[in-house]
N, C-alpha and C. Protein backbone atom coordinates (compact mmCIF):
# COMPACT_ATOMS: atom_id res chain seq x y z
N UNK A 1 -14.10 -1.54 -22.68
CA UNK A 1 -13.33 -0.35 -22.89
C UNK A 1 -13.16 0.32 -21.53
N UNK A 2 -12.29 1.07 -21.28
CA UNK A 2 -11.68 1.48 -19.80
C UNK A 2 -11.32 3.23 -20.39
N UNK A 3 -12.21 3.91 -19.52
CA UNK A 3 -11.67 5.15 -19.40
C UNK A 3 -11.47 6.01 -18.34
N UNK A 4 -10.66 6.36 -17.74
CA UNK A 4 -10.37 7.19 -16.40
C UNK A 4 -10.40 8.36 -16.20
N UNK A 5 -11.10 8.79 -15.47
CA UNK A 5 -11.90 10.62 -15.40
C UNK A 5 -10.47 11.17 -15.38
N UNK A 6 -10.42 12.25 -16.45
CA UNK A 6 -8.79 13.04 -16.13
C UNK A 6 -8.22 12.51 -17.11
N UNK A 7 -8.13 11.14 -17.50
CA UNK A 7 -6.99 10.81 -18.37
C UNK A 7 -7.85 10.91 -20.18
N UNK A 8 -6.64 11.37 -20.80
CA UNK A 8 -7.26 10.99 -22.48
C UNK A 8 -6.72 9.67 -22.65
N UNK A 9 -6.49 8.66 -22.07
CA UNK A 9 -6.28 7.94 -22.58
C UNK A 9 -7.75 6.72 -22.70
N UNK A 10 -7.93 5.96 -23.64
CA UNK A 10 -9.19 5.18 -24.04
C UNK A 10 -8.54 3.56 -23.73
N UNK A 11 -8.79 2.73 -23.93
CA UNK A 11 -8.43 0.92 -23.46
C UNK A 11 -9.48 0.33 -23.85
N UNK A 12 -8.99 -0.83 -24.90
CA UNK A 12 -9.88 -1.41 -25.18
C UNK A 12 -8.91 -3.26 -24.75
N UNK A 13 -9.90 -3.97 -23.72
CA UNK A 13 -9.49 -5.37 -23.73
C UNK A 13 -9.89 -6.64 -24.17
N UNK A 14 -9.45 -7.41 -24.44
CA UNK A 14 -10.42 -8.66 -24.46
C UNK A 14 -10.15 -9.83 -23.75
N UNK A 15 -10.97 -10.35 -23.66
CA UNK A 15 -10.64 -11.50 -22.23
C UNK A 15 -11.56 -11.88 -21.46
N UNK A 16 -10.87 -12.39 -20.27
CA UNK A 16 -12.56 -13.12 -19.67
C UNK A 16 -12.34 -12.17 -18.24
N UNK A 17 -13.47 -12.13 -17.48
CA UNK A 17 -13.49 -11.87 -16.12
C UNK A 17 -14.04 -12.22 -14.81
N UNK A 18 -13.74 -12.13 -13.68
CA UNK A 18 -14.59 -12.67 -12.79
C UNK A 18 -14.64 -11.48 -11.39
N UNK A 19 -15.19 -12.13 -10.44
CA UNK A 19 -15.56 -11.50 -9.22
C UNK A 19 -15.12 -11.76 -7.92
N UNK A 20 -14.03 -11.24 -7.59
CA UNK A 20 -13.94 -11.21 -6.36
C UNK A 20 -14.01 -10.51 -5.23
N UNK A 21 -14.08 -11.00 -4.33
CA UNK A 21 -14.61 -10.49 -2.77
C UNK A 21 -12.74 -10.43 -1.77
N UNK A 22 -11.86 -10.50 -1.89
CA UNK A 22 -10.72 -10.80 -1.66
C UNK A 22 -10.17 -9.11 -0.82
N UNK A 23 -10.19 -9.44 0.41
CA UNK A 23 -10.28 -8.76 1.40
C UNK A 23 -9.26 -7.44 0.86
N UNK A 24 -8.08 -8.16 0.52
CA UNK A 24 -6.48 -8.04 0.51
C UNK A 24 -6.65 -6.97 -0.64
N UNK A 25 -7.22 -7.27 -1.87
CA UNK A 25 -7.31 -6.75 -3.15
C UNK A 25 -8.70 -5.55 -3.18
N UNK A 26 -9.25 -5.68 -2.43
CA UNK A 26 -10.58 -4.57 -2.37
C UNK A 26 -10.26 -3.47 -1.69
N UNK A 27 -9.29 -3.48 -0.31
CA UNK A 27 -8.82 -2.93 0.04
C UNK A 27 -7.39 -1.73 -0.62
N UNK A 28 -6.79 -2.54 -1.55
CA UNK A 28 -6.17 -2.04 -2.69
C UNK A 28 -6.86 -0.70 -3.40
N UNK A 29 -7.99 -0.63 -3.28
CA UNK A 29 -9.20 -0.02 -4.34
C UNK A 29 -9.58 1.02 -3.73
N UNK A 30 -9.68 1.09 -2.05
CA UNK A 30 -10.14 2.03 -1.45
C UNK A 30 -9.76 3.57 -1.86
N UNK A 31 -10.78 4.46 -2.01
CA UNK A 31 -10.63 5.84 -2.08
C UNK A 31 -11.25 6.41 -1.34
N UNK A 32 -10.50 7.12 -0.41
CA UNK A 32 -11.06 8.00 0.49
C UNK A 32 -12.15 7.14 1.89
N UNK A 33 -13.47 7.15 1.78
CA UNK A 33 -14.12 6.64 2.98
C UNK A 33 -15.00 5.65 2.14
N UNK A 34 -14.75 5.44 0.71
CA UNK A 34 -14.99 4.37 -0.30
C UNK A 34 -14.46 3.01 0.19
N UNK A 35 -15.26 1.95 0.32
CA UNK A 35 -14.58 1.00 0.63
C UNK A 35 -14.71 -0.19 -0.35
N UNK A 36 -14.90 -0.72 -1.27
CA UNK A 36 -15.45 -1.99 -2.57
C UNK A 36 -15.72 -3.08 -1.91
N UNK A 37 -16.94 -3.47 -2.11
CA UNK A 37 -16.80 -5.60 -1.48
C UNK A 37 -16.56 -6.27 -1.91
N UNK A 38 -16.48 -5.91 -3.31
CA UNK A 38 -15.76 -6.65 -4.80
C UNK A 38 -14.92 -6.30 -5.70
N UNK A 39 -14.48 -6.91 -6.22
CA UNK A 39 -13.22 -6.32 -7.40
C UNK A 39 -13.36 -7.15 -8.61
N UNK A 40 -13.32 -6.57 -9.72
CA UNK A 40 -13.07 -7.20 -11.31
C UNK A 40 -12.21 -7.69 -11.66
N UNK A 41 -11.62 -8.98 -11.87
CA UNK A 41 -10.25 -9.43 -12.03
C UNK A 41 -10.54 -9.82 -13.44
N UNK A 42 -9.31 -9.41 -14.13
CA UNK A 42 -9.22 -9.79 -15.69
C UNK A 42 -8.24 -10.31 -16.59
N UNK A 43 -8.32 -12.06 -16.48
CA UNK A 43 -7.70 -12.44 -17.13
C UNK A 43 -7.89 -11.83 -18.93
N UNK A 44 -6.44 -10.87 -18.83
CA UNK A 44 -6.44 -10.33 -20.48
C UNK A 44 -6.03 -11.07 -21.88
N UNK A 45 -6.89 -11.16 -22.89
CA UNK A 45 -5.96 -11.76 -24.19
C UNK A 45 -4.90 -10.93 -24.87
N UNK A 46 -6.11 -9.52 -24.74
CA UNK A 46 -5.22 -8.65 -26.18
C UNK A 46 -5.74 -7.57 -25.29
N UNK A 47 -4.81 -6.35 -26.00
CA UNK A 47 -5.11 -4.74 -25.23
C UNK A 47 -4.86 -4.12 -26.64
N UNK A 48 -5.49 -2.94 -26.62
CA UNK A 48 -5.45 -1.92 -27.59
C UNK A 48 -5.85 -0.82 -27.48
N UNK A 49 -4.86 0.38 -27.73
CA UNK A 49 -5.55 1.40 -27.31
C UNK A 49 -7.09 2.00 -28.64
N UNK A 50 -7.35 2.80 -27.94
CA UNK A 50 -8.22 3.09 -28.33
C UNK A 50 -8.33 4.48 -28.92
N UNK A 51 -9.28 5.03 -29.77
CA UNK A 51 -9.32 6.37 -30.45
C UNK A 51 -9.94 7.22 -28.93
N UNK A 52 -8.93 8.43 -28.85
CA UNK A 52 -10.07 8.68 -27.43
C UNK A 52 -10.95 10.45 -27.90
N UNK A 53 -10.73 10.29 -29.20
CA UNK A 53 -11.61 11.72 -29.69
C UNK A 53 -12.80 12.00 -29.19
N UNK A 54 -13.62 11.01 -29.52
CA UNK A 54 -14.88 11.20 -28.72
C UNK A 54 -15.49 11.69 -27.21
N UNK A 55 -14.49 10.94 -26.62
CA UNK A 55 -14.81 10.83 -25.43
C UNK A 55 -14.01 12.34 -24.77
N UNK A 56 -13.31 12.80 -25.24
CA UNK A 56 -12.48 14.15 -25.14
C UNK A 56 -13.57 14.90 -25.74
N UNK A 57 -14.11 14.39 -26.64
CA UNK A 57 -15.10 16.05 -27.08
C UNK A 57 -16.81 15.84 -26.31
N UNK A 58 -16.99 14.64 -25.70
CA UNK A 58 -18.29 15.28 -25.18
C UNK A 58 -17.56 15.73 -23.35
N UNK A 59 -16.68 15.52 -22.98
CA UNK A 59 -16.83 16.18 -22.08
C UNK A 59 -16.87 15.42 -20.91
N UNK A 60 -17.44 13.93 -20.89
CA UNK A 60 -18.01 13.20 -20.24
C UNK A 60 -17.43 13.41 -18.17
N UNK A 61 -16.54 13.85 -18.04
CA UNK A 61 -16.01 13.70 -16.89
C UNK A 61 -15.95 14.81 -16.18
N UNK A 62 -17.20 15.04 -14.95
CA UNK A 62 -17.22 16.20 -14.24
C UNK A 62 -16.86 16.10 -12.62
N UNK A 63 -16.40 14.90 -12.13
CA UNK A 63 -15.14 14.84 -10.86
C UNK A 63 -13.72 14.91 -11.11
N UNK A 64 -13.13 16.03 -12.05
CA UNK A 64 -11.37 16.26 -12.27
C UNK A 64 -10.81 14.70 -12.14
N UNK A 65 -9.82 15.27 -12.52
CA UNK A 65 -8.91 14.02 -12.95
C UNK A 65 -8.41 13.23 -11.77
N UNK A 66 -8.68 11.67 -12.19
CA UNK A 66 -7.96 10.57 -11.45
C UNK A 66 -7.28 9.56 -11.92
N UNK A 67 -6.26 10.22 -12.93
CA UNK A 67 -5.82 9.04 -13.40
C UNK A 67 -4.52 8.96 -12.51
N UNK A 68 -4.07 9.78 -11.40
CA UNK A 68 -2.62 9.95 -10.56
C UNK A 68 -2.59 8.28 -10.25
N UNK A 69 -1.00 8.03 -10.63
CA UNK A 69 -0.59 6.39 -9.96
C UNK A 69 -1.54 5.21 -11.34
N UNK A 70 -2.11 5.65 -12.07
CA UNK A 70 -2.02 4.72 -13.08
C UNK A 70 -1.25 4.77 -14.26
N UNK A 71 -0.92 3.53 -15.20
CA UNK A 71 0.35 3.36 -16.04
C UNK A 71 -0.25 4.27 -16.92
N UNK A 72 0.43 4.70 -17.93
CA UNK A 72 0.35 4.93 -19.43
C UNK A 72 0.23 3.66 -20.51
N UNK A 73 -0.48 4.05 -21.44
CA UNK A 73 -0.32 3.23 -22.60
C UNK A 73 1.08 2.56 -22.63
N UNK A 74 1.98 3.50 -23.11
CA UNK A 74 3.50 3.19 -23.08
C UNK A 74 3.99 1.98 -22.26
N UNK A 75 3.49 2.75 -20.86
CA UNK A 75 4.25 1.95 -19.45
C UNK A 75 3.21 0.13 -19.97
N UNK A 76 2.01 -0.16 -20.29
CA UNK A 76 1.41 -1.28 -20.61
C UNK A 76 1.77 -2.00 -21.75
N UNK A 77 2.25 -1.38 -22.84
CA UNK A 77 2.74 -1.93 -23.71
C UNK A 77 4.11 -2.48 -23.63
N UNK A 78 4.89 -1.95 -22.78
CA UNK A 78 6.41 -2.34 -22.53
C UNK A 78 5.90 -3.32 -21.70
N UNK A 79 5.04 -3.38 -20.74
CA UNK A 79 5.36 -4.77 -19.70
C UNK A 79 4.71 -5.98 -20.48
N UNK A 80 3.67 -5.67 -21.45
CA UNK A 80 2.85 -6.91 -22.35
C UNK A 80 4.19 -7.60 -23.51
N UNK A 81 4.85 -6.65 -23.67
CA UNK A 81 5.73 -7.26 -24.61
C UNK A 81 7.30 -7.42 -23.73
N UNK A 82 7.31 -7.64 -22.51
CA UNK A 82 8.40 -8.12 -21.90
C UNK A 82 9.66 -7.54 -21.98
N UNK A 83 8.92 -6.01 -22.40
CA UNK A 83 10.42 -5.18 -22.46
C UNK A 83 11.13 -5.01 -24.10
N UNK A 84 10.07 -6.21 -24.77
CA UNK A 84 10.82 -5.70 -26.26
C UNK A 84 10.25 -4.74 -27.44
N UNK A 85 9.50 -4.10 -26.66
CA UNK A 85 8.98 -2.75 -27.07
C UNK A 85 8.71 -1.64 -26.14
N UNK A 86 9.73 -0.60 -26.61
CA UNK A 86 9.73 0.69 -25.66
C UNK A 86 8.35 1.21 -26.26
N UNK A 87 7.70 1.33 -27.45
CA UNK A 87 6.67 2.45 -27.29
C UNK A 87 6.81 3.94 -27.26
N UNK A 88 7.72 4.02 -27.12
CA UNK A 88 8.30 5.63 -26.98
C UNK A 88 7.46 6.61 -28.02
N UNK A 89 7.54 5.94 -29.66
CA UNK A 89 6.91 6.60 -30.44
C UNK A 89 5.41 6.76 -30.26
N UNK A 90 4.84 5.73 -29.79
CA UNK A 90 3.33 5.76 -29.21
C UNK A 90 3.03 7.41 -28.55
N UNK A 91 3.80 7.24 -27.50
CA UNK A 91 3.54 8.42 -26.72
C UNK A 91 4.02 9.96 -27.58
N UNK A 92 4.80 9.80 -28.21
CA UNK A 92 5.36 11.25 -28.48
C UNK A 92 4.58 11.84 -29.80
N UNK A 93 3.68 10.34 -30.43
CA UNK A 93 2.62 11.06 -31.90
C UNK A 93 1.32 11.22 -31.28
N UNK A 94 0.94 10.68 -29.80
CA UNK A 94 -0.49 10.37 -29.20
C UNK A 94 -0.89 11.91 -29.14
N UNK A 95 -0.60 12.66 -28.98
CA UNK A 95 -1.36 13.96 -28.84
C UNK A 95 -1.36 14.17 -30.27
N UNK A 96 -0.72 14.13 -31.25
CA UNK A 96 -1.06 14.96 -32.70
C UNK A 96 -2.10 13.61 -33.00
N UNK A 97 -2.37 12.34 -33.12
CA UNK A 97 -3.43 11.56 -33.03
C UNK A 97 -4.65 11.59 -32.54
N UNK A 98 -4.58 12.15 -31.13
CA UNK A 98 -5.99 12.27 -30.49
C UNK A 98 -6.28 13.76 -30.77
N UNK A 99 -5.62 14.51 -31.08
CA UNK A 99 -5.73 15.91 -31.08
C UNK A 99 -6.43 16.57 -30.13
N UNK A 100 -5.79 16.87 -29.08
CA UNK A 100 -5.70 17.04 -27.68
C UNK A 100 -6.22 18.34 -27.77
N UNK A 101 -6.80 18.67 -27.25
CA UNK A 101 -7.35 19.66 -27.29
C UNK A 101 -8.23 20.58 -27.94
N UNK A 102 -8.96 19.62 -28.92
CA UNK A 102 -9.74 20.33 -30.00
C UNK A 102 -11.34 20.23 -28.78
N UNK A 103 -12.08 21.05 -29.25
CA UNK A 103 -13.27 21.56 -29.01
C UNK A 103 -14.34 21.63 -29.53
């Protein structure tokens, strides 16, 4: 499961993964004076989003948000299905679904 400080959005994948050290791609990763010696590469089967209630009500994320420059659900579902699903409706019921803002 994949969750990004800042974002409500939740990811759930399945698939296999491995480890690389790949100069080119670690460098990709860098934040700030952060540098990675490794990176997670993931050949994916299936994606699904995920319920992200939980994780919105404990709170879990106290370095503000970093989800700037990553896709949306939406934007992942249109490129997995090659363009023959906009998703549009995904995004425009996802807040009355996760109920954004409850406390």
């Amino acid at each position: 499961m994949f969750l990004t400080p800042g974002s409500t959005n939740a990811l759930r994948i399945n698939g296999t993964a491995r480890l690389t050290a790949n100069p080119a791609l670690c460098a990709s990763f860098q934040r700030g004076d952060i540098h990675p010696r490794t990176e997670i590469v993931f050949a994916i089967g299936e994606v699904y989003p995920q319920c992200s209630r939980a994780p919105q009500r404990s709170e879990p994320w106290t370095s503000g948000d970093q989800s700037a420059g990553l896709p949306s659900i939406r934007a992942m579902l249109q490129e997995a299905s090659d363009g023959t699903s906009d998703a549009t409706q995904y995004d425009e019921t996802r807040a009355k679904r996760a109920h954004l803002g409850w406390r």
